[in-house]
PDB file of N, CA and C in Angstrom:
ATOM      1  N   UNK A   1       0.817  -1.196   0.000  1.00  0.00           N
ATOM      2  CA  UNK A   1       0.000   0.000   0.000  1.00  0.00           C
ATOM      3  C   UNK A   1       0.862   1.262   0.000  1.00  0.00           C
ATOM      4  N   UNK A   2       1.879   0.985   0.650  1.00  0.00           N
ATOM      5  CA  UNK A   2       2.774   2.483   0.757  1.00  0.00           C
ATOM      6  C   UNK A   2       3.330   2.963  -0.577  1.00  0.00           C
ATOM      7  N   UNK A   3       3.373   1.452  -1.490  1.00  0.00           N
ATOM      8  CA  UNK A   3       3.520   2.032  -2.647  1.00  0.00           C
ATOM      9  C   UNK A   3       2.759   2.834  -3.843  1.00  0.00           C
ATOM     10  N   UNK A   4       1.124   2.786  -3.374  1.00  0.00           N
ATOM     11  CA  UNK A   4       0.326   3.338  -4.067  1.00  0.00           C
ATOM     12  C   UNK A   4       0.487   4.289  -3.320  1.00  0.00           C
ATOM     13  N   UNK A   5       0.879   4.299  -2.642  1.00  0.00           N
ATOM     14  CA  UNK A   5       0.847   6.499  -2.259  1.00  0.00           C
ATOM     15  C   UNK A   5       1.695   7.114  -2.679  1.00  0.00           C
ATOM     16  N   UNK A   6       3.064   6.110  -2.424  1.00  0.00           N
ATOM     17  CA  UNK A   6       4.209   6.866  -3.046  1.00  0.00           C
ATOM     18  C   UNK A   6       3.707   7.025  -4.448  1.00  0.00           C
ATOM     19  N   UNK A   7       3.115   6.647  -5.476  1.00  0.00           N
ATOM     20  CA  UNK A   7       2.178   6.704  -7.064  1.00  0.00           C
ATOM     21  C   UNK A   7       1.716   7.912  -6.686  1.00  0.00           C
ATOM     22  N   UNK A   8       0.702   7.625  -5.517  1.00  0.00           N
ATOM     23  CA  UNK A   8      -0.292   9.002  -6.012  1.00  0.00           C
ATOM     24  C   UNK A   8       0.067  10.481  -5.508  1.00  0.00           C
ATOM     25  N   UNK A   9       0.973  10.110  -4.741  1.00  0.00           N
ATOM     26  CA  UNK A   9       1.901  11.749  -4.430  1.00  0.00           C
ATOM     27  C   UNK A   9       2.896  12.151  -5.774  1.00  0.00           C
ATOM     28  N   UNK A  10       3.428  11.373  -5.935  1.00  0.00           N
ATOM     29  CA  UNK A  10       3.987  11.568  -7.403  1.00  0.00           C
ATOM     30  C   UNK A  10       3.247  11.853  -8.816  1.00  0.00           C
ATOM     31  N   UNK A  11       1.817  11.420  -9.358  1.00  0.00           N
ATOM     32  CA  UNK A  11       1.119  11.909  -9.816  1.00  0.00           C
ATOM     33  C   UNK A  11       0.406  13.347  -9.497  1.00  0.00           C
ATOM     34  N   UNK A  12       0.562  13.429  -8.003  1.00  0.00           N
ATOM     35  CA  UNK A  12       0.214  15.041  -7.653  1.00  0.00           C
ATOM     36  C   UNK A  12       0.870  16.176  -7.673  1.00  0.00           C
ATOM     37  N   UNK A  13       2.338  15.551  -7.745  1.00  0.00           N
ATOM     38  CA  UNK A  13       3.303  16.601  -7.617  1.00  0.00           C
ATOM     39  C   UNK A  13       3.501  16.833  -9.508  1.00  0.00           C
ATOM     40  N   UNK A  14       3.417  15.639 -10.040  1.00  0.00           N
ATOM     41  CA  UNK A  14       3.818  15.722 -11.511  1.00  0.00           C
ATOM     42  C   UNK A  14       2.710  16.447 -12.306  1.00  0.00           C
ATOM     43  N   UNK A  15       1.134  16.515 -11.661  1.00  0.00           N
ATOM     44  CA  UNK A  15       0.311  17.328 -12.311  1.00  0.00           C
ATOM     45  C   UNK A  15       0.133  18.524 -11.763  1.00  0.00           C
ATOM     46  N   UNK A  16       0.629  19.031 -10.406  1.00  0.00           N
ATOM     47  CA  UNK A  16       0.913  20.219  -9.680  1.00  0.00           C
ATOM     48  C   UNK A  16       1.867  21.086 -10.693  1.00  0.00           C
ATOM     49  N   UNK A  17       2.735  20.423 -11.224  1.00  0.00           N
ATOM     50  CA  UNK A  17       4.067  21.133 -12.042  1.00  0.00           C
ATOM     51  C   UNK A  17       3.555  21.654 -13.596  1.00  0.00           C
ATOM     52  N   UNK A  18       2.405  20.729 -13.984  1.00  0.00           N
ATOM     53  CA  UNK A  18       2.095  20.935 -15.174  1.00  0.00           C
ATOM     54  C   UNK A  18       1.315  21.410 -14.774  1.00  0.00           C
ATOM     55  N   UNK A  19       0.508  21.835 -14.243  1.00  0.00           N
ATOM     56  CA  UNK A  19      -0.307  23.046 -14.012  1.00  0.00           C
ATOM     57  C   UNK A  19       0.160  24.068 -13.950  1.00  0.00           C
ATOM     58  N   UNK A  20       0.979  24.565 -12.795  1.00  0.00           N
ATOM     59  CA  UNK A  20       1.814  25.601 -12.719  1.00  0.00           C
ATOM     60  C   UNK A  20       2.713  26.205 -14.001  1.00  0.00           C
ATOM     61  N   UNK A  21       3.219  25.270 -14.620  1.00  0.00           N
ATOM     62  CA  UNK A  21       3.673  25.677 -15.921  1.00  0.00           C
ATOM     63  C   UNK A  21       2.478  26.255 -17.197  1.00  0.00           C
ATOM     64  N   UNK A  22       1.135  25.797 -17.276  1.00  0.00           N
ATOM     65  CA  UNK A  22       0.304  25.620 -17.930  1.00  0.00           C
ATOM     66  C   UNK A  22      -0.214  27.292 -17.718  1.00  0.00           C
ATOM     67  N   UNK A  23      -0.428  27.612 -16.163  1.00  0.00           N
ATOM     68  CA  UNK A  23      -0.611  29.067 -15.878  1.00  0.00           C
ATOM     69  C   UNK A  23       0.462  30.149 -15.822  1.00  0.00           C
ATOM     70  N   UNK A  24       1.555  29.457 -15.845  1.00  0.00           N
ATOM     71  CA  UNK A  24       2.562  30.644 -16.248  1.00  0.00           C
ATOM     72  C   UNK A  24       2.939  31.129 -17.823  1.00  0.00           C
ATOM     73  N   UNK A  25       2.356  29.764 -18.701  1.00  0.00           N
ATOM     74  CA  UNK A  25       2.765  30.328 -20.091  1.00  0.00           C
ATOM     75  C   UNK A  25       1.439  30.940 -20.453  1.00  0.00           C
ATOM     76  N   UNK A  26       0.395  31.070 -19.772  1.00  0.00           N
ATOM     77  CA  UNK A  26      -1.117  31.543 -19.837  1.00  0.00           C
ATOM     78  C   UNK A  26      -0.941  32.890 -19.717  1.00  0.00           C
ATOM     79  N   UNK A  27      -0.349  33.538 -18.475  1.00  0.00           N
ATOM     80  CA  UNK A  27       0.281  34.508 -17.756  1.00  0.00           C
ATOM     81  C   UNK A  27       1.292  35.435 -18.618  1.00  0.00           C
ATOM     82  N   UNK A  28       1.969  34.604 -18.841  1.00  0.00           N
ATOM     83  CA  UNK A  28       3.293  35.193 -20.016  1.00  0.00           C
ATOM     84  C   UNK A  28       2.914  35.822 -21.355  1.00  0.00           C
ATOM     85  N   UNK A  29       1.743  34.430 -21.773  1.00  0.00           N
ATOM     86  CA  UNK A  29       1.221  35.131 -23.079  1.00  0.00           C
ATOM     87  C   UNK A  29       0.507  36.259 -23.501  1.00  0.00           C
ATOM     88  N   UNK A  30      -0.600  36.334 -21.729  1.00  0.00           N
ATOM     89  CA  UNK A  30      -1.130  37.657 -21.824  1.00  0.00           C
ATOM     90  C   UNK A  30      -0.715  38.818 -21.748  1.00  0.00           C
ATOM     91  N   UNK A  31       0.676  39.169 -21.440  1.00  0.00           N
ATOM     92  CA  UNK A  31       1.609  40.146 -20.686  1.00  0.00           C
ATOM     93  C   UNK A  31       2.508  40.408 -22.076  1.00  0.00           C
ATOM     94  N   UNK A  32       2.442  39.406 -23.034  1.00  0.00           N
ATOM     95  CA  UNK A  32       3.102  39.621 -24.223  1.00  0.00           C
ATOM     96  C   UNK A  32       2.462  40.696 -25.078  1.00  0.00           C
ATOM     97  N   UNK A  33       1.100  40.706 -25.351  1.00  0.00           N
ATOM     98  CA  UNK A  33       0.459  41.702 -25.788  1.00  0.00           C
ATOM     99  C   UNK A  33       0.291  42.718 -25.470  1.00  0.00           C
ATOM    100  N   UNK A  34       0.345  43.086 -24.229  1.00  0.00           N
ATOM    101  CA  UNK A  34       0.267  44.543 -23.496  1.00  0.00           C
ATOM    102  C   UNK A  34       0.928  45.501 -24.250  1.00  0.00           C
ATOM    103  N   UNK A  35       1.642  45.624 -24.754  1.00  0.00           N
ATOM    104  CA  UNK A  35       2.459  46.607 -25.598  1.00  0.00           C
ATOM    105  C   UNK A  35       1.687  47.257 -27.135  1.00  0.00           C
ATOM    106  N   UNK A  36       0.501  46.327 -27.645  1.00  0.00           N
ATOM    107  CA  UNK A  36       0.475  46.553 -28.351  1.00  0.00           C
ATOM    108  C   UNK A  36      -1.523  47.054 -28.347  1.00  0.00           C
ATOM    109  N   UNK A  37      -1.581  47.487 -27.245  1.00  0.00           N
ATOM    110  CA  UNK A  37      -3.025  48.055 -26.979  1.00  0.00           C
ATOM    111  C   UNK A  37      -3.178  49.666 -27.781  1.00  0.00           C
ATOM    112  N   UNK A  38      -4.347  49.533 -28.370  1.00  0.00           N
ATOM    113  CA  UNK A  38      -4.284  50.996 -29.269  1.00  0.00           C
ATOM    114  C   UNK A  38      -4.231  52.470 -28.565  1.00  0.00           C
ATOM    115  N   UNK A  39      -3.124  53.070 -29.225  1.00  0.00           N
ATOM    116  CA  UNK A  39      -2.313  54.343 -28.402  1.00  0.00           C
ATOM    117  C   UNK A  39      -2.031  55.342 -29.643  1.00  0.00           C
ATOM    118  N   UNK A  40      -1.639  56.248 -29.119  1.00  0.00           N
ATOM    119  CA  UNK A  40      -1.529  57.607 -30.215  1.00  0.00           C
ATOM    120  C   UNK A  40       0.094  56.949 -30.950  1.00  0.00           C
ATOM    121  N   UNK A  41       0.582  56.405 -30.431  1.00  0.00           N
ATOM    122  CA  UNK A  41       1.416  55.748 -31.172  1.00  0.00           C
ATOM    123  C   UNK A  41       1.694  54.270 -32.088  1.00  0.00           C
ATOM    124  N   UNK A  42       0.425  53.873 -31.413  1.00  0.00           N
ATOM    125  CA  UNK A  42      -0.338  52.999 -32.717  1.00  0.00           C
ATOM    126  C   UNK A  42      -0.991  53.535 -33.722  1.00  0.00           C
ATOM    127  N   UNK A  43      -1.947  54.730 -33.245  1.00  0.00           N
ATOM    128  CA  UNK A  43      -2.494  55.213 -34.589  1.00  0.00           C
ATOM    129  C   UNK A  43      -1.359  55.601 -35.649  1.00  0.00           C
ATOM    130  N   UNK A  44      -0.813  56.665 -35.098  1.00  0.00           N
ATOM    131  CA  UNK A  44       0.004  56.447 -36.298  1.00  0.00           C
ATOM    132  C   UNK A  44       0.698  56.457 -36.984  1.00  0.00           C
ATOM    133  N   UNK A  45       1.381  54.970 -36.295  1.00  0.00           N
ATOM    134  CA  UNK A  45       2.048  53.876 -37.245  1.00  0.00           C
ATOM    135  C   UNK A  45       0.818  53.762 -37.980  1.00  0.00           C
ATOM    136  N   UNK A  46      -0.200  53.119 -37.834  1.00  0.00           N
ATOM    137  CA  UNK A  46      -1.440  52.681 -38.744  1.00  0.00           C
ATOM    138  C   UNK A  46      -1.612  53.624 -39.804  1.00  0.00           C
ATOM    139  N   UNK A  47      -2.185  55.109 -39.623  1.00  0.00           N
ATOM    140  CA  UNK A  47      -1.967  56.472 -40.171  1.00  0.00           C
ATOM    141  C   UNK A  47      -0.588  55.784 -41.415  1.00  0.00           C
ATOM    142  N   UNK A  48       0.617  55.356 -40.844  1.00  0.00           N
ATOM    143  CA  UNK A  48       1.597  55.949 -42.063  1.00  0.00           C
ATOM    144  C   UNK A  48       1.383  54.723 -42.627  1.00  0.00           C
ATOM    145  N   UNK A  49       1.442  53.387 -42.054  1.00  0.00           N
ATOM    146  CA  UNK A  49       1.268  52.295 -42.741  1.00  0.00           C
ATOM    147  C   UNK A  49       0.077  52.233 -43.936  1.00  0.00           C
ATOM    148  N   UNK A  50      -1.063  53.307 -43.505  1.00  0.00           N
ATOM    149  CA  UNK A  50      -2.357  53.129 -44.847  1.00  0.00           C
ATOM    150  C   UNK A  50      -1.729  54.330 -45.974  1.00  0.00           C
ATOM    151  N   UNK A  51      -1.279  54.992 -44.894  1.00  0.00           N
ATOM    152  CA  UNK A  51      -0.687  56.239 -46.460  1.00  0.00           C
ATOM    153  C   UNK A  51       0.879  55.248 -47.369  1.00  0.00           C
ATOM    154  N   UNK A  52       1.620  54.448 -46.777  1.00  0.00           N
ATOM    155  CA  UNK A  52       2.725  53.871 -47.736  1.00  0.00           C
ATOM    156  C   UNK A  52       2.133  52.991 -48.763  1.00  0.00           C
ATOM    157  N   UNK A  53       0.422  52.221 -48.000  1.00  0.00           N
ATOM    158  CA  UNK A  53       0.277  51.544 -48.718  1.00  0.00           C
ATOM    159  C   UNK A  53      -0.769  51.754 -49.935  1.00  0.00           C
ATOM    160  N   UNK A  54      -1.115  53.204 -49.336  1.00  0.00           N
ATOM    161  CA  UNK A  54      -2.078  53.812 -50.392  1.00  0.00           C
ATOM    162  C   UNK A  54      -0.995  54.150 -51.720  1.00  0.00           C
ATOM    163  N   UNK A  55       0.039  54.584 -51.436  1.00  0.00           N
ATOM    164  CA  UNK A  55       1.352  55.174 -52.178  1.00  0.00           C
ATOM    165  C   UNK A  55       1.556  54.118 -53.305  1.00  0.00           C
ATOM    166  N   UNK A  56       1.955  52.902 -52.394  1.00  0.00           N
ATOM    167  CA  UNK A  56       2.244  51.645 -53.710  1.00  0.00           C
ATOM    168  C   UNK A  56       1.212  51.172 -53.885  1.00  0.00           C
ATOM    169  N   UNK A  57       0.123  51.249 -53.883  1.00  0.00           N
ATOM    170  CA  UNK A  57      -1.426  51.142 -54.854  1.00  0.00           C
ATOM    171  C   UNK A  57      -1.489  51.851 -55.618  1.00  0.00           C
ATOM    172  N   UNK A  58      -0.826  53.447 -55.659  1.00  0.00           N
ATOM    173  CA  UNK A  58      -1.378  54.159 -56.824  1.00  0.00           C
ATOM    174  C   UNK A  58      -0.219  53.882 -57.559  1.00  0.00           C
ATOM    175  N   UNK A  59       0.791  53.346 -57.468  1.00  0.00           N
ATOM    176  CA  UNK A  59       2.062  53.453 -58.033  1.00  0.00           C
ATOM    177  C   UNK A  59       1.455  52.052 -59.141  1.00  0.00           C
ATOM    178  N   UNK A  60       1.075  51.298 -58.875  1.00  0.00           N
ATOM    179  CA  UNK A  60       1.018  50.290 -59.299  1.00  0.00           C
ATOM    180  C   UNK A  60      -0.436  50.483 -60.405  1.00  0.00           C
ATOM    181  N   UNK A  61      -0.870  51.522 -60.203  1.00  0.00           N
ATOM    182  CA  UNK A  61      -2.238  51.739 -61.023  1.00  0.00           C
ATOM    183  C   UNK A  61      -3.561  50.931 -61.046  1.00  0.00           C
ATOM    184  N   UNK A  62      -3.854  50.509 -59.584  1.00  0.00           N
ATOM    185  CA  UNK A  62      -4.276  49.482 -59.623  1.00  0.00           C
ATOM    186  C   UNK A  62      -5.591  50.712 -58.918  1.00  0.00           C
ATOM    187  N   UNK A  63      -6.631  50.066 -59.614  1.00  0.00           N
ATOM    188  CA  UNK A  63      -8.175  50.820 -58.807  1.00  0.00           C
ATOM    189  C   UNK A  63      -8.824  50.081 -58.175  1.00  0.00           C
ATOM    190  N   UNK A  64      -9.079  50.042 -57.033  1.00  0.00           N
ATOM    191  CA  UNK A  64      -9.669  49.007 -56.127  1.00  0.00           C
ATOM    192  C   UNK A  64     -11.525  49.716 -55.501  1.00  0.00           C
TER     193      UNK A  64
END
């Protein structure tokens, strides 16, 4: 019997770890985006990014 505990403490500790890992890359990923929430310095980039790309649309003569 002592050996099914020693099992099931070891299954607890081994799914304790993958959990913990599971909420830290959860954690990490959300904290990755923060930077890119819309700001006067997102607009505009956006602003120049639609005017470069308005630029090589007309360059290209293309009418959309």
């Amino acid at each position: 019997m002592a050996e099914e505990q020693e099992k099931d403490n070891t299954f607890k500790y081994v799914g304790g770890i993958i959990a913990l890992a599971i909420i830290g890359v959860l954690i990490l990923k959300g904290r990755e985006t923060e930077h890119l929430q819309v700001g006067a310095s997102t607009e505009s980039t956006q602003a120049a990014f639609e005017a470069a790309d308005a630029k090589r649309i007309a360059g290209k003569n293309v009418f959309e």
